[in-house]
N, C-alpha and C. Protein backbone atom coordinates (compact mmCIF):
# COMPACT_ATOMS: atom_id res chain seq x y z
N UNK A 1 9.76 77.58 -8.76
CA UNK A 1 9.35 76.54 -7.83
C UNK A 1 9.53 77.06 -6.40
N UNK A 2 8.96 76.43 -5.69
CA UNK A 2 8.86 76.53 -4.08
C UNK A 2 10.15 76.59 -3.11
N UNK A 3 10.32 77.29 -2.52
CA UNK A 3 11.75 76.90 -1.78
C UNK A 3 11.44 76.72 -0.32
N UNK A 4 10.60 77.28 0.39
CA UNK A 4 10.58 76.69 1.60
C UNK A 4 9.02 75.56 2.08
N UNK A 5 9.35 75.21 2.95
CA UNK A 5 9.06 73.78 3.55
C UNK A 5 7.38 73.43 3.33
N UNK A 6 7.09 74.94 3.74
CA UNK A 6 5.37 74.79 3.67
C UNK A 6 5.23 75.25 2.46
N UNK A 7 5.58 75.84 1.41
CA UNK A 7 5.09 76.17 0.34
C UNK A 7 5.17 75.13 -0.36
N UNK A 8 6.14 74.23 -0.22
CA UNK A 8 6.33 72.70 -1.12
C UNK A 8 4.91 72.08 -0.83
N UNK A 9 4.81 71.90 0.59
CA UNK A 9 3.05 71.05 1.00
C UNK A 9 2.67 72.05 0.71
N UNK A 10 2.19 72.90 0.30
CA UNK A 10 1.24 73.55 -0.60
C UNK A 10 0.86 73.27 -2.15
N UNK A 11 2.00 72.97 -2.37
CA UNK A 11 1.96 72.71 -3.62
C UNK A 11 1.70 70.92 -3.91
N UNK A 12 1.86 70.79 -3.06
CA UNK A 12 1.32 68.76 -2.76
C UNK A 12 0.05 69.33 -2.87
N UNK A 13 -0.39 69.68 -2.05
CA UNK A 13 -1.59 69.53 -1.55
C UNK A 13 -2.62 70.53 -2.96
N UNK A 14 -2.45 71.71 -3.51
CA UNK A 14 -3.24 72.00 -4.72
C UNK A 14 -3.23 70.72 -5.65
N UNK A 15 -2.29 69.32 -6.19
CA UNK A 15 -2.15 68.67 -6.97
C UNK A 15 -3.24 68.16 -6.81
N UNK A 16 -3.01 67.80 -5.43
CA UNK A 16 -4.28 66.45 -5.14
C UNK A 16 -5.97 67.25 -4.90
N UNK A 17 -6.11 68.52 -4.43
CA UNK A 17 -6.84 68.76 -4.79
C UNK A 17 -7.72 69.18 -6.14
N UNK A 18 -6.74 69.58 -6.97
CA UNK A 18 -6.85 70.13 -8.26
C UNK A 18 -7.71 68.83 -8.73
N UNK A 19 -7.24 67.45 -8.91
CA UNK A 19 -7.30 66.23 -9.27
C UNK A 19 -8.72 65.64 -8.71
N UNK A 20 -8.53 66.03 -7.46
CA UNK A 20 -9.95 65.73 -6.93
C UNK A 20 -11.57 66.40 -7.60
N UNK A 21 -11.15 67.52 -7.31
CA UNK A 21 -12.03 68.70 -8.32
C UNK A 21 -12.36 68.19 -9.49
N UNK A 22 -11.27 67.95 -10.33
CA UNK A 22 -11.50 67.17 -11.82
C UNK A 22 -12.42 66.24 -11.38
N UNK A 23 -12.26 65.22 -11.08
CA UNK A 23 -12.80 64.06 -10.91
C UNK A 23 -14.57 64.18 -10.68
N UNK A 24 -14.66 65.14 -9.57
CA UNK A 24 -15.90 65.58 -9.08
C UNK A 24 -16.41 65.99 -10.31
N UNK A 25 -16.04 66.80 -10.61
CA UNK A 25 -16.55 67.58 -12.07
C UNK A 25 -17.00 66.84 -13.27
N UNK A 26 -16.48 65.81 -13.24
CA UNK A 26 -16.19 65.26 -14.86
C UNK A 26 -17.60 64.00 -14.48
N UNK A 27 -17.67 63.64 -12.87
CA UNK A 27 -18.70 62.52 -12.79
C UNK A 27 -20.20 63.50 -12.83
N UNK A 28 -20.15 64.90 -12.27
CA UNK A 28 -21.57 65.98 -12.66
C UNK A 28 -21.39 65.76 -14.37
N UNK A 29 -20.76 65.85 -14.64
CA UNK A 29 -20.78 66.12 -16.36
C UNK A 29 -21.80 64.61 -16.99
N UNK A 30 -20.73 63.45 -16.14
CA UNK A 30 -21.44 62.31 -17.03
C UNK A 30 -22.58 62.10 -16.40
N UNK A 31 -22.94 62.29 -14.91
CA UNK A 31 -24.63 61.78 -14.85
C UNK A 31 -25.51 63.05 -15.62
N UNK A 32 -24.97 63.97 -15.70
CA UNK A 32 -26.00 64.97 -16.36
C UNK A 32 -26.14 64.27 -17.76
N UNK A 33 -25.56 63.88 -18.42
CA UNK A 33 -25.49 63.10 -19.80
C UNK A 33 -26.54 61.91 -19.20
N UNK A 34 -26.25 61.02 -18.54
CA UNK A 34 -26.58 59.89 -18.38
C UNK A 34 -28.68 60.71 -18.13
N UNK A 35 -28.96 61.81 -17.75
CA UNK A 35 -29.75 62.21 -17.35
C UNK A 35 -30.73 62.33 -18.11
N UNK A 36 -29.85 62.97 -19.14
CA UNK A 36 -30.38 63.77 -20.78
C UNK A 36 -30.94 62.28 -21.52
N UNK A 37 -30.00 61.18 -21.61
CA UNK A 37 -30.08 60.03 -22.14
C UNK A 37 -31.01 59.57 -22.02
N UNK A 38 -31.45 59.50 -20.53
CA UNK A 38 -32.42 58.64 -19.98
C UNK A 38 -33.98 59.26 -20.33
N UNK A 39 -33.93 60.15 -20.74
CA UNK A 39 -34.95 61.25 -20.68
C UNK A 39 -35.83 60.98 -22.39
N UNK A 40 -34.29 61.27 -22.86
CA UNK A 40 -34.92 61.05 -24.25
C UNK A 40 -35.33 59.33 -24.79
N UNK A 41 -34.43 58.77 -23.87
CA UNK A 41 -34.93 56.95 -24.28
C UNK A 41 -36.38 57.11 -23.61
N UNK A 42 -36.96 57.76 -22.72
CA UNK A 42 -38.12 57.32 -22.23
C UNK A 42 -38.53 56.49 -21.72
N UNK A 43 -37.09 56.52 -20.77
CA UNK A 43 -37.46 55.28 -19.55
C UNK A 43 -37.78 55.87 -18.23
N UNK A 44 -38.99 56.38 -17.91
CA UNK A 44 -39.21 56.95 -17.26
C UNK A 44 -38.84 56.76 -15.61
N UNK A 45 -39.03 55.71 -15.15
CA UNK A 45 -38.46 55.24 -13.88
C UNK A 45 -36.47 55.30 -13.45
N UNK A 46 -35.90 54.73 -14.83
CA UNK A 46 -34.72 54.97 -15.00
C UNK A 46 -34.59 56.51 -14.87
N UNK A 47 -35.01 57.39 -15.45
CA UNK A 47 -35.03 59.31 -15.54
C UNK A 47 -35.11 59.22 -14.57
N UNK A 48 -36.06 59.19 -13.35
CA UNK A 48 -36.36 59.67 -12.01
C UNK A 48 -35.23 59.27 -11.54
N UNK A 49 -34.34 57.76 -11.15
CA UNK A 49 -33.44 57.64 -10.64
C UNK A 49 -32.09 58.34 -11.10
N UNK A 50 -32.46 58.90 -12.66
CA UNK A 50 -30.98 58.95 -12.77
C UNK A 50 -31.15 61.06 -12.38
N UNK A 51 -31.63 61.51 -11.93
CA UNK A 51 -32.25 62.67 -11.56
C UNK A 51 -31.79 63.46 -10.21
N UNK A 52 -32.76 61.85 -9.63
CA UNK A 52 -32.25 61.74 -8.05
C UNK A 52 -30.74 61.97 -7.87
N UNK A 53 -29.56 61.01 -8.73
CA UNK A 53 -28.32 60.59 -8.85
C UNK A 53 -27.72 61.86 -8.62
N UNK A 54 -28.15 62.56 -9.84
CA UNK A 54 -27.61 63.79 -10.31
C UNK A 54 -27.82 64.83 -9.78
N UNK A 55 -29.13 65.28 -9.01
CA UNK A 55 -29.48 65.58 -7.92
C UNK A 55 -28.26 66.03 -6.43
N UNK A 56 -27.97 64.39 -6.32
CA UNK A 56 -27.62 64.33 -4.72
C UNK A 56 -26.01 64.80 -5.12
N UNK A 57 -25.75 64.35 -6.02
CA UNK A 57 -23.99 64.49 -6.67
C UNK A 57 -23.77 66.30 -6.90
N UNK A 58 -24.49 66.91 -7.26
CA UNK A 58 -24.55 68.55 -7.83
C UNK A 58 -24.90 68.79 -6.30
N UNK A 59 -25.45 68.36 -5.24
CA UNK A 59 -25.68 68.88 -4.22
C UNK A 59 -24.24 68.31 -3.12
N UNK A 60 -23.80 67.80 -3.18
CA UNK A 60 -22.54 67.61 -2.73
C UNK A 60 -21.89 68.34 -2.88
N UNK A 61 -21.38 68.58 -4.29
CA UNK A 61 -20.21 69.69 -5.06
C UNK A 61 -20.59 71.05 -3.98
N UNK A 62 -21.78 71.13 -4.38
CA UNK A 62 -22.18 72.63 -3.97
C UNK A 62 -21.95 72.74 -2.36
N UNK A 63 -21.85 71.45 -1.60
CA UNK A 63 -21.52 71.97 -0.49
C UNK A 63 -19.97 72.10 0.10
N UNK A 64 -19.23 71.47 -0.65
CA UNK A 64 -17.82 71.88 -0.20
C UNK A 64 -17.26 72.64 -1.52
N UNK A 65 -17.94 72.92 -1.97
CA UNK A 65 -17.48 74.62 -2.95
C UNK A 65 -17.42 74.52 -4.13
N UNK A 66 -16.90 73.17 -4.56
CA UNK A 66 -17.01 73.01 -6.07
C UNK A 66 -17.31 74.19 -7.33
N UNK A 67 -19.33 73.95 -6.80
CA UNK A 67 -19.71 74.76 -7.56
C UNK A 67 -20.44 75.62 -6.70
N UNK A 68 -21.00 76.71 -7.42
CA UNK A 68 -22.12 78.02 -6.40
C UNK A 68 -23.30 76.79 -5.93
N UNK A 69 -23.73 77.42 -4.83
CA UNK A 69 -24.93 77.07 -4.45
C UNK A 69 -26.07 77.64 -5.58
N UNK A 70 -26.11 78.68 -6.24
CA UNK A 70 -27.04 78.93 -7.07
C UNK A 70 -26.92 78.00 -8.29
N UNK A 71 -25.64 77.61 -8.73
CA UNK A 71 -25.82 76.63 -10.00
C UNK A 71 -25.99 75.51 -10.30
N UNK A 72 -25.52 74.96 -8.66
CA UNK A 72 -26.28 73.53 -8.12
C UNK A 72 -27.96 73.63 -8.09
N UNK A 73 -28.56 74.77 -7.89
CA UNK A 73 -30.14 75.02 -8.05
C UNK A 73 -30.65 74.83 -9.48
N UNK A 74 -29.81 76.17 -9.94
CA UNK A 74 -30.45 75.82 -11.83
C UNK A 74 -29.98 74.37 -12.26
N UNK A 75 -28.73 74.04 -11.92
CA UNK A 75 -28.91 72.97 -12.67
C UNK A 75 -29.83 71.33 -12.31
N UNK A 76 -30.29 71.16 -10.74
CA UNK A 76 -31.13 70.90 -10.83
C UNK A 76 -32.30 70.77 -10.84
N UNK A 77 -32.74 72.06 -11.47
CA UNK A 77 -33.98 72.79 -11.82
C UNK A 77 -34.15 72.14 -13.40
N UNK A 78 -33.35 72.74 -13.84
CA UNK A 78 -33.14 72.01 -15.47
C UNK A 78 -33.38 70.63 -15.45
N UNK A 79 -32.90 69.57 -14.39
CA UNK A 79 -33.50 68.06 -14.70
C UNK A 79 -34.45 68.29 -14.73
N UNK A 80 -34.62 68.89 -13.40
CA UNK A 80 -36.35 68.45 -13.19
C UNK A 80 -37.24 68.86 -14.34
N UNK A 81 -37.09 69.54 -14.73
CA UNK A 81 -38.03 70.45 -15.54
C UNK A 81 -37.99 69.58 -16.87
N UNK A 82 -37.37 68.71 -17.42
CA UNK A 82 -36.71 68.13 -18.23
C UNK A 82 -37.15 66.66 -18.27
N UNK A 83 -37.22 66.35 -16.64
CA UNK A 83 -37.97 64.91 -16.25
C UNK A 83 -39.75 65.34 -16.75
N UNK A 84 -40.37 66.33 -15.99
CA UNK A 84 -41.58 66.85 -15.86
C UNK A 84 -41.99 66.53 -17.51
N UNK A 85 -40.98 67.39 -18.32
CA UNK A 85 -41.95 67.62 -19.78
C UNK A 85 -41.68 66.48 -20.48
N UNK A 86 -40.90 65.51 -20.39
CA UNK A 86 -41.16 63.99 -20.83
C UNK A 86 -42.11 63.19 -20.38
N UNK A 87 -42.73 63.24 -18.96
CA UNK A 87 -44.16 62.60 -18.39
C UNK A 87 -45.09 63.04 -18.63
């Protein structure tokens, strides 16, 4: 464990980020599901929105680091492409 002053708030501070990260992560996980879902029910208007969702959320991550800027691309390349061949 930590013994001096700033390494302790260091170690605060990875918790809450660590936690945050999760969180971020786990809501890309479920709209990408919610994405897939929507796709195969063939609700087409619902897909576009839930696209958009998933979209703007993977483009967030990607800008404070989460994830690469390149995998925020493929992966919403993959909706799209995914919305496209259901219409």
């Amino acid at each position: 464990m930590a013994n001096h002053k700033s390494a302790l708030k260091r170690v605060r501070q990875t918790k809450v980020r660590t936690e945050r990260n999760r969180q971020r992560k786990s809501t890309i996980k479920k709209l990408r599901k919610d994405v897939l879902a929507s796709i195969i029910g063939g609700d087409k208007p619902a897909s576009a929105e839930a696209v958009a969702k998933f979209a703007s959320a993977v483009d967030k991550a990607a800008k404070v680091g989460l994830i690469h800027k390149n995998k925020a691309s493929n992966l919403k390349s993959k909706a799209a492409k995914s919305l496209a061949a259901a219409q």
